[in-house]
Protein backbone atom coordinates (compact mmCIF):
# COMPACT_ATOMS: atom_id res chain seq x y z
CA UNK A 1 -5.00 7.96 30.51
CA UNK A 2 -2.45 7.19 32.99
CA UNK A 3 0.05 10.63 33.82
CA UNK A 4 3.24 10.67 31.62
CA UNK A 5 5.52 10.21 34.15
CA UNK A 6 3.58 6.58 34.91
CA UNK A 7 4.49 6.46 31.34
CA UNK A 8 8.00 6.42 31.22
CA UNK A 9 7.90 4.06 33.48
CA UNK A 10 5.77 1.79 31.40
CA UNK A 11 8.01 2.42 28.31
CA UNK A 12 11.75 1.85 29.26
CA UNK A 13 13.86 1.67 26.35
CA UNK A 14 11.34 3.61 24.02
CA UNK A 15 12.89 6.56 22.40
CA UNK A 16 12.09 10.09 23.89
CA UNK A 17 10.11 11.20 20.95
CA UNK A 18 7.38 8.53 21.86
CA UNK A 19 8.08 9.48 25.73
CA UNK A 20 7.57 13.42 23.99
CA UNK A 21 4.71 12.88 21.93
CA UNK A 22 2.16 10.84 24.60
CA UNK A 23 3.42 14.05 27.14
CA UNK A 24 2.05 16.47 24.32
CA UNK A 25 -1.37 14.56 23.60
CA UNK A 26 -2.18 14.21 27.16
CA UNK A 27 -1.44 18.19 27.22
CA UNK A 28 -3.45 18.73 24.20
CA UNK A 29 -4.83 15.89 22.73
CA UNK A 30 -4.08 16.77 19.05
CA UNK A 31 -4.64 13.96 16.99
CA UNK A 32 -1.65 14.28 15.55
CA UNK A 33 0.11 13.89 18.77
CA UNK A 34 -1.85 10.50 19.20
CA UNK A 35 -0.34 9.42 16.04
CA UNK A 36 3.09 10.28 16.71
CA UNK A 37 2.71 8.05 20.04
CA UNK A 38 1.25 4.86 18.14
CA UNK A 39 3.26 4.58 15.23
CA UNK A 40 6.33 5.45 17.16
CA UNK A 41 5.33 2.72 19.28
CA UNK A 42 4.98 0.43 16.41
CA UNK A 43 8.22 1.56 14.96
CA UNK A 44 10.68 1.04 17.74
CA UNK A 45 9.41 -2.52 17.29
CA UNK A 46 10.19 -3.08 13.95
CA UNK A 47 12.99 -5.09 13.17
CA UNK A 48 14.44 -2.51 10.68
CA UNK A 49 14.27 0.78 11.41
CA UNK A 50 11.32 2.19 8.72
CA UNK A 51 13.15 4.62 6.17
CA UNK A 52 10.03 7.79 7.07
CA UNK A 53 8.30 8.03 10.63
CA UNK A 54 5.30 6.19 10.05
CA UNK A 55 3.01 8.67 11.08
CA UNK A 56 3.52 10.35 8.09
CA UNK A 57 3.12 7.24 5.69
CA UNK A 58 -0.41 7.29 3.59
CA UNK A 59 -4.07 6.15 5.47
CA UNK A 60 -4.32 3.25 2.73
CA UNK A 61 -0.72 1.69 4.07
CA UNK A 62 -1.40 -1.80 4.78
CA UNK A 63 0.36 -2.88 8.76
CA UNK A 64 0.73 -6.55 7.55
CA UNK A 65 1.81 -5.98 3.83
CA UNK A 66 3.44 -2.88 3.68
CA UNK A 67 5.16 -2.51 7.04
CA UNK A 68 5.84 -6.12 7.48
CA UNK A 69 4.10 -6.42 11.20
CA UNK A 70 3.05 -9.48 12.13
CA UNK A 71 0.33 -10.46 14.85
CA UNK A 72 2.31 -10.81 17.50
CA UNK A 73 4.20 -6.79 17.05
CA UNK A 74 0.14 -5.63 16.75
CA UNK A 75 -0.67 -7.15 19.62
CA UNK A 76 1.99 -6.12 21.68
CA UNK A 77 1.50 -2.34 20.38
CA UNK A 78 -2.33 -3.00 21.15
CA UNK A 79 -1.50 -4.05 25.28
CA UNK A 80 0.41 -0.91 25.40
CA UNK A 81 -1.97 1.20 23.86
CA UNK A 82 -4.70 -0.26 26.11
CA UNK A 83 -2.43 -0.06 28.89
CA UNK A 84 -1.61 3.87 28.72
CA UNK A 85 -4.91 5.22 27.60
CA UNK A 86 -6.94 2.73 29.79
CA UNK A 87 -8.70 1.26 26.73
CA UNK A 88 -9.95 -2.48 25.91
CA UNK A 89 -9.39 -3.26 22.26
CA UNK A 90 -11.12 -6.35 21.60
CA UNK A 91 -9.74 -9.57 19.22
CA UNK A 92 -12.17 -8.79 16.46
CA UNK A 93 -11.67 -5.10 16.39
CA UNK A 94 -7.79 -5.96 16.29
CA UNK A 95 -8.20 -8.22 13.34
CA UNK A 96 -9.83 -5.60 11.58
CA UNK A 97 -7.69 -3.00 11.95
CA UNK A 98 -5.70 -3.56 8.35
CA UNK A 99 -4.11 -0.24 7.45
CA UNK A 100 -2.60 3.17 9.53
CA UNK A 101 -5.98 4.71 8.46
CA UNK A 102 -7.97 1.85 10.44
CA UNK A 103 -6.00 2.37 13.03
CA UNK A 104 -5.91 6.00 13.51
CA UNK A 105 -9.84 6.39 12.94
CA UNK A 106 -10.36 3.41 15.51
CA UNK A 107 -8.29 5.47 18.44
CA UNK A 108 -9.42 8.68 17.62
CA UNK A 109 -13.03 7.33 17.95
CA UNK A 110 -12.75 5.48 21.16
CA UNK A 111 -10.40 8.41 22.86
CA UNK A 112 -13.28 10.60 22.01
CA UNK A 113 -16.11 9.25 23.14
């Protein structure tokens, strides 16, 4: 995990509640605060702003149907991800990732081992 002021500078533009939540899980590393930095991440690129932070939507809420994100918003949400916890997601793992459940279980797993 890089430091949070490394990134800031990775995130210009994002709101401070992303900036916020990453700060608190690299304190802590609460689950929940992982989950406030992903799907914040997801939402400031979301054409319309979602009506409920999407942390808080149901595990079974499909990324492609339900939230309307299309391959090329996951991927860019996946370089980031990989980029500030010094992960490597690979292609099939990303296609398999279907719902916010998927990808909260596949994050915590890999940031805990």
């Amino acid at each position: 995990m890089i430091p949070p002021s490394e990134a800031a500078e990775k995130l210009p533009g994002y709101p401070e509640e992303v900036l916020q939540a990453y700060a608190d899980y690299y304190r802590e590393r609460r689950s929940h605060d992982l989950d406030r930095v992903v799907f914040g991440l997801i939402a400031f690129l979301l054409p319309e702003p979602p009506e409920r932070p999407l942390h808080e939507l149901p595990d079974s809420t499909d990324l492609r149907a339900d939230l309307q994100i299309d391959s090329i918003t996951i991927a860019e949400v996946v370089f980031i991800i990989e980029d500030l916890f010094d992960l490597k997601i690979s292609n099939d793992t990303l296609m398999s990732l279907q719902t916010t459940g998927d990808l909260k279980n596949h994050l915590r797993k890999e940031l805990a081992g």
